[in-house]
C-alpha atoms as a PDB file:
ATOM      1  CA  UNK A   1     -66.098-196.797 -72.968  1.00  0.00           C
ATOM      2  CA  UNK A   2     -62.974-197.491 -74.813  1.00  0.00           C
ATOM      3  CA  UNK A   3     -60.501-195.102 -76.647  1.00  0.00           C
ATOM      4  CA  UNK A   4     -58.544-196.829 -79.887  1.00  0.00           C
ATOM      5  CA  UNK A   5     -57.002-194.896 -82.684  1.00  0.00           C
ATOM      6  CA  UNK A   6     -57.751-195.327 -86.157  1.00  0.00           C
ATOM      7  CA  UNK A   7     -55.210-194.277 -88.103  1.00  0.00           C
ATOM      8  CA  UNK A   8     -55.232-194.231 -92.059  1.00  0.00           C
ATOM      9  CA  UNK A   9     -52.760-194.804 -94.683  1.00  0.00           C
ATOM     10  CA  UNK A  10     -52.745-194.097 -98.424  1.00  0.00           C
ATOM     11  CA  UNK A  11     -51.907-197.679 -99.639  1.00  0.00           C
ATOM     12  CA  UNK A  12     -49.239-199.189 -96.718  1.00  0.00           C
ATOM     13  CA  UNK A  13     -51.492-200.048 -94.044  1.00  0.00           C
ATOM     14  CA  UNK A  14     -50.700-204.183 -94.583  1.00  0.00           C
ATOM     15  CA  UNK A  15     -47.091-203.041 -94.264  1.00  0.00           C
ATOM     16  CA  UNK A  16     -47.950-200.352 -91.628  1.00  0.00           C
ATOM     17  CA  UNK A  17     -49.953-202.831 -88.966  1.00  0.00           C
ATOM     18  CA  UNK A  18     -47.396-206.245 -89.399  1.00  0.00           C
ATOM     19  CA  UNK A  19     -44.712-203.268 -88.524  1.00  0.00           C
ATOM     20  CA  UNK A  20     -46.366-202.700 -85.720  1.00  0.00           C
ATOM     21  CA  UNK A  21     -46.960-205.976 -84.893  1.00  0.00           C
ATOM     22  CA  UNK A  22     -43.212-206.623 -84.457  1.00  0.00           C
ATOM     23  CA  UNK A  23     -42.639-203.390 -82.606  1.00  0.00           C
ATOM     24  CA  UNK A  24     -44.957-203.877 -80.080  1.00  0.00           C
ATOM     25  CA  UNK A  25     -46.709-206.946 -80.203  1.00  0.00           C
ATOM     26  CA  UNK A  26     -50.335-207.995 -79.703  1.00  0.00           C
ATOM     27  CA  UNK A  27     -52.374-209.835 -82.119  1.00  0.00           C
ATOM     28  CA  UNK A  28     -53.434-208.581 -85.626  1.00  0.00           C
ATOM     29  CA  UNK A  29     -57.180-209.574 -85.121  1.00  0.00           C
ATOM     30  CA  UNK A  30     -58.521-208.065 -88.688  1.00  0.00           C
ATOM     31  CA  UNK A  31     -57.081-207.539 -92.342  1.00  0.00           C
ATOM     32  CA  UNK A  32     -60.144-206.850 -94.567  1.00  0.00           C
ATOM     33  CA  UNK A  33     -59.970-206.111 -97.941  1.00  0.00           C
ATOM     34  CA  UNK A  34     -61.415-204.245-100.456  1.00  0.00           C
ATOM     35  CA  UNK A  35     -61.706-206.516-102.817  1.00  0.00           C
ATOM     36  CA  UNK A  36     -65.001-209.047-101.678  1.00  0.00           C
ATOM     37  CA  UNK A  37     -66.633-206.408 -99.630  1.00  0.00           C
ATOM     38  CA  UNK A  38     -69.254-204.337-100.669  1.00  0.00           C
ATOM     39  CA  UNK A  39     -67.175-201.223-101.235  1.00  0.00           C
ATOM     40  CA  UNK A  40     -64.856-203.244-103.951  1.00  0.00           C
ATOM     41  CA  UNK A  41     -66.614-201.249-106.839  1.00  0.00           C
ATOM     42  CA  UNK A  42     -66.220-198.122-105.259  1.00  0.00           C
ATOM     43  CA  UNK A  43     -62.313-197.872-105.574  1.00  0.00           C
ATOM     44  CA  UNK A  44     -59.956-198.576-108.417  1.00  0.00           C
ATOM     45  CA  UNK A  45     -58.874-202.380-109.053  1.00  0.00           C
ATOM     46  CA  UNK A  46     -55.426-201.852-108.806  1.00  0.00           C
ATOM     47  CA  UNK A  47     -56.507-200.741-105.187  1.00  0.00           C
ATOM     48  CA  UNK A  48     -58.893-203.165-104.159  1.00  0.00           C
ATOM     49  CA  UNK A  49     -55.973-205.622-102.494  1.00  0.00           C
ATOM     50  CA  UNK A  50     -55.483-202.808 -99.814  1.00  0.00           C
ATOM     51  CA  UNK A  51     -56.832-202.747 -96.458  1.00  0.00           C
ATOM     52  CA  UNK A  52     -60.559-201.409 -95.446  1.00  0.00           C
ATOM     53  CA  UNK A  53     -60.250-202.267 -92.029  1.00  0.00           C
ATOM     54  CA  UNK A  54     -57.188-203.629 -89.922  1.00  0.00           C
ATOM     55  CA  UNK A  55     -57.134-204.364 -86.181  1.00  0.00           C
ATOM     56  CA  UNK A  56     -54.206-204.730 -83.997  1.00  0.00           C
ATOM     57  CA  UNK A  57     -54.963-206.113 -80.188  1.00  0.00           C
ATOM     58  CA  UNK A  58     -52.660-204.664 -77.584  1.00  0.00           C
ATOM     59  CA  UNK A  59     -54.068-206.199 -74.377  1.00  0.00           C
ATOM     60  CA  UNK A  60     -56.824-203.599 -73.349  1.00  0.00           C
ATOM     61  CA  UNK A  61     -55.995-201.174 -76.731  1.00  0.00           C
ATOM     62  CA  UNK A  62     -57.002-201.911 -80.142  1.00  0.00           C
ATOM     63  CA  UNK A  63     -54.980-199.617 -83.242  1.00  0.00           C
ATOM     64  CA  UNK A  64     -57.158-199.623 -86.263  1.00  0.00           C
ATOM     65  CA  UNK A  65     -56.590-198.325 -89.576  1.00  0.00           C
ATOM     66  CA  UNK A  66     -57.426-198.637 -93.223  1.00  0.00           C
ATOM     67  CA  UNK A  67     -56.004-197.638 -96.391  1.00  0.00           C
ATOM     68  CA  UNK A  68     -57.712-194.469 -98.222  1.00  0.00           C
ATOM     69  CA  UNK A  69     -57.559-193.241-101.372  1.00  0.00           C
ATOM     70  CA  UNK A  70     -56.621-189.673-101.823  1.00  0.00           C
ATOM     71  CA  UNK A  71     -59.835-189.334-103.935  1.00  0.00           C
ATOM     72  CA  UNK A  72     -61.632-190.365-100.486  1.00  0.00           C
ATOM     73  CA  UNK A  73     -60.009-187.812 -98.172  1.00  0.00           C
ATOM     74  CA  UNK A  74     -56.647-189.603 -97.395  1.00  0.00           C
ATOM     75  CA  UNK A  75     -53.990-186.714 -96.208  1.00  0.00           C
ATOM     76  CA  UNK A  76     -51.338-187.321 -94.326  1.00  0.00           C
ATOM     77  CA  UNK A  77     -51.467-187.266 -90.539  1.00  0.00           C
ATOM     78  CA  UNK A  78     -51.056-184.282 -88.549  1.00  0.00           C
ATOM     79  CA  UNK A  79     -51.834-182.596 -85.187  1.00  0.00           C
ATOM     80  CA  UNK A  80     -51.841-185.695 -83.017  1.00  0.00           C
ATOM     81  CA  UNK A  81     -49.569-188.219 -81.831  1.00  0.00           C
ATOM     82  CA  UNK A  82     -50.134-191.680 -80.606  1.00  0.00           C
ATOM     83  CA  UNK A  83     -49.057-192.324 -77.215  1.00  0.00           C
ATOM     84  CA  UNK A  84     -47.276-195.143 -76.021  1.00  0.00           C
ATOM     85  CA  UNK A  85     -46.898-195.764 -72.082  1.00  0.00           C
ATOM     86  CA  UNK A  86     -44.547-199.004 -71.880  1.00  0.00           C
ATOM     87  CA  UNK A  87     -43.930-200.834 -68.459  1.00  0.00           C
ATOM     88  CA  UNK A  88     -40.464-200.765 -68.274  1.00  0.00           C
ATOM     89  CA  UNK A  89     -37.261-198.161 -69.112  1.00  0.00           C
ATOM     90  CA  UNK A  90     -36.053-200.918 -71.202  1.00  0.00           C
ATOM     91  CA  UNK A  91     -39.582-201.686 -72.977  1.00  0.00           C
ATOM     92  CA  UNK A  92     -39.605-197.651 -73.747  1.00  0.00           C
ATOM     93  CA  UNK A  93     -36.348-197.874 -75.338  1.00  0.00           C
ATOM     94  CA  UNK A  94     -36.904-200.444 -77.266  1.00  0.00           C
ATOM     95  CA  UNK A  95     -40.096-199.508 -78.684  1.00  0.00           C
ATOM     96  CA  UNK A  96     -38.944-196.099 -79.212  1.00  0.00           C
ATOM     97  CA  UNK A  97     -36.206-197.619 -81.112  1.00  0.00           C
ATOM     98  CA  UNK A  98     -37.896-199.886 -83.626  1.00  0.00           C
ATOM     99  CA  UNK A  99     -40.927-197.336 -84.680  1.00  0.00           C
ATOM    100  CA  UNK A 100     -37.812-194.810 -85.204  1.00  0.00           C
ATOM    101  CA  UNK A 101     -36.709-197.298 -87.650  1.00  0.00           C
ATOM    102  CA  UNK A 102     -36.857-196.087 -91.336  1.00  0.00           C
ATOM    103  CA  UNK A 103     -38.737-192.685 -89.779  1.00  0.00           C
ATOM    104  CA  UNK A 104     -37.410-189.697 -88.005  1.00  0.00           C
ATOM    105  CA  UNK A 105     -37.156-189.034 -84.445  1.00  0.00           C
ATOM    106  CA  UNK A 106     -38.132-185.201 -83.577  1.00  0.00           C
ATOM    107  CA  UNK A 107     -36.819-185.779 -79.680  1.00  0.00           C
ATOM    108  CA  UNK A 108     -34.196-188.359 -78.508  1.00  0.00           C
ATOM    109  CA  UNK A 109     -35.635-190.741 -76.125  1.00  0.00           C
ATOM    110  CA  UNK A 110     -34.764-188.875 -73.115  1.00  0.00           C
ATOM    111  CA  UNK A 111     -35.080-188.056 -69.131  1.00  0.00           C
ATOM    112  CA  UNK A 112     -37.717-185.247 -68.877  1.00  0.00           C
ATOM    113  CA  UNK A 113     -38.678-183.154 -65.600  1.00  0.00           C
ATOM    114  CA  UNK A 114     -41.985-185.710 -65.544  1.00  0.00           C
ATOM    115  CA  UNK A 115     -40.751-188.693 -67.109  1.00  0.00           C
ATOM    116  CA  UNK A 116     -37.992-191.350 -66.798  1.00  0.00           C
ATOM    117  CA  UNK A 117     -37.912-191.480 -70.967  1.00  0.00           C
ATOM    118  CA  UNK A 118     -39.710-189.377 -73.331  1.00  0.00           C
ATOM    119  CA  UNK A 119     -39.465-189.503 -76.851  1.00  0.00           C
ATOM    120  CA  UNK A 120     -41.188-188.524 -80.355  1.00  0.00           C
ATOM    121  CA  UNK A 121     -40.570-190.213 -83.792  1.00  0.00           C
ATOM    122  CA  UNK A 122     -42.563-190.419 -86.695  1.00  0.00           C
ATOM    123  CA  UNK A 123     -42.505-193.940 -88.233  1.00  0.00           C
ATOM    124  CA  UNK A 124     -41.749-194.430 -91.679  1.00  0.00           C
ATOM    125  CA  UNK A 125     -45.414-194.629 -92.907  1.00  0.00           C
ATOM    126  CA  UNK A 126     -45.616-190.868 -91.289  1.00  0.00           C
ATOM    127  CA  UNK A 127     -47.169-191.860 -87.928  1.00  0.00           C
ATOM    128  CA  UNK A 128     -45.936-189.528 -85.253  1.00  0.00           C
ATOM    129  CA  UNK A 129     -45.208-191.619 -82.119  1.00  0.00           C
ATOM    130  CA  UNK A 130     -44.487-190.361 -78.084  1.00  0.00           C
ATOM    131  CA  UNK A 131     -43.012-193.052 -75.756  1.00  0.00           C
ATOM    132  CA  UNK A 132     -43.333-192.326 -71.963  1.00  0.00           C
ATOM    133  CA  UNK A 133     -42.407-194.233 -69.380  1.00  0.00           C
ATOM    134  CA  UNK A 134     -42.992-192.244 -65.810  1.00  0.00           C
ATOM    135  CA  UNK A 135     -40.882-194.731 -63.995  1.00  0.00           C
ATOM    136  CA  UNK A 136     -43.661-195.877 -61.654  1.00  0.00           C
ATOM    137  CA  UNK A 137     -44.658-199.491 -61.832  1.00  0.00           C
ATOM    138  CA  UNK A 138     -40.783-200.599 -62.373  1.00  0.00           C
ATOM    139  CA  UNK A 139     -38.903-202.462 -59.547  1.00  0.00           C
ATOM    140  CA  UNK A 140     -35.932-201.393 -58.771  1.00  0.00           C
ATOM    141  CA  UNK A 141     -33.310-203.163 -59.529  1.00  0.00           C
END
């Protein structure tokens, strides 16, 4: 069994996933639209260029997400984070850097009591981020 997160947006998930492209890589394996699938009658034309399902391949991971309409449910996210492990210190700082980008970072990218860096930001399309990097699995250098 495999765990992925499937995060929704209300109209930036395009915007949202080639973001995340560029902060951490991986492949972009899906951008479906609305409009040509079966569900393009169901939402309002000026909405049927945004996303119904988006894939982003992280080696093992996959994020998914889609684009819903506040008459569908879409609220914005809360009570969960998604939780990045990077390889290196350096990888963790960088990461942690770019999703802070445009967002707001609720603790610095620091040394913790279980962790070499630990940090939370939410992005600017209101994802809430942690970066942790333990510090096992880096040479020393």
């Amino acid at each position: 069994m495999r765990l992925n997160p499937h995060l929704t947006f209300g109209g930036t998930c395009e915007e949202a996933f080639r973001f995340y492209q560029e902060c951490l890589g991986g492949e972009i394996g899906a951008l479906i639209r609305y409009e040509g699938s079966p569900l393009e009658g169901r939402v309002p034309r000026e909405w049927r260029s945004k996303i119904l399902h988006a894939t982003l391949d992280l080696g093992d991971s996959r994020l998914t997400g889609a684009d819903v309409t506040v008459e569908e449910g879409y609220v914005p996210p809360t009570g969960f984070s998604v939780l990045l492990e990077p390889g290196t210190a350096a990888e963790a700082e960088r990461v942690f850097s770019q999703l802070a980008r445009g967002g707001d970072v609720v603790l610095q990218l620091q040394e913790t009591f279980w962790a070499d860096r630990f940090g939370i930001a939410v992005d600017r399309f209101g994802i809430p981020w942690m970066v942790n990097f333990t510090g096992q699995g880096e040479s020393a250098t």
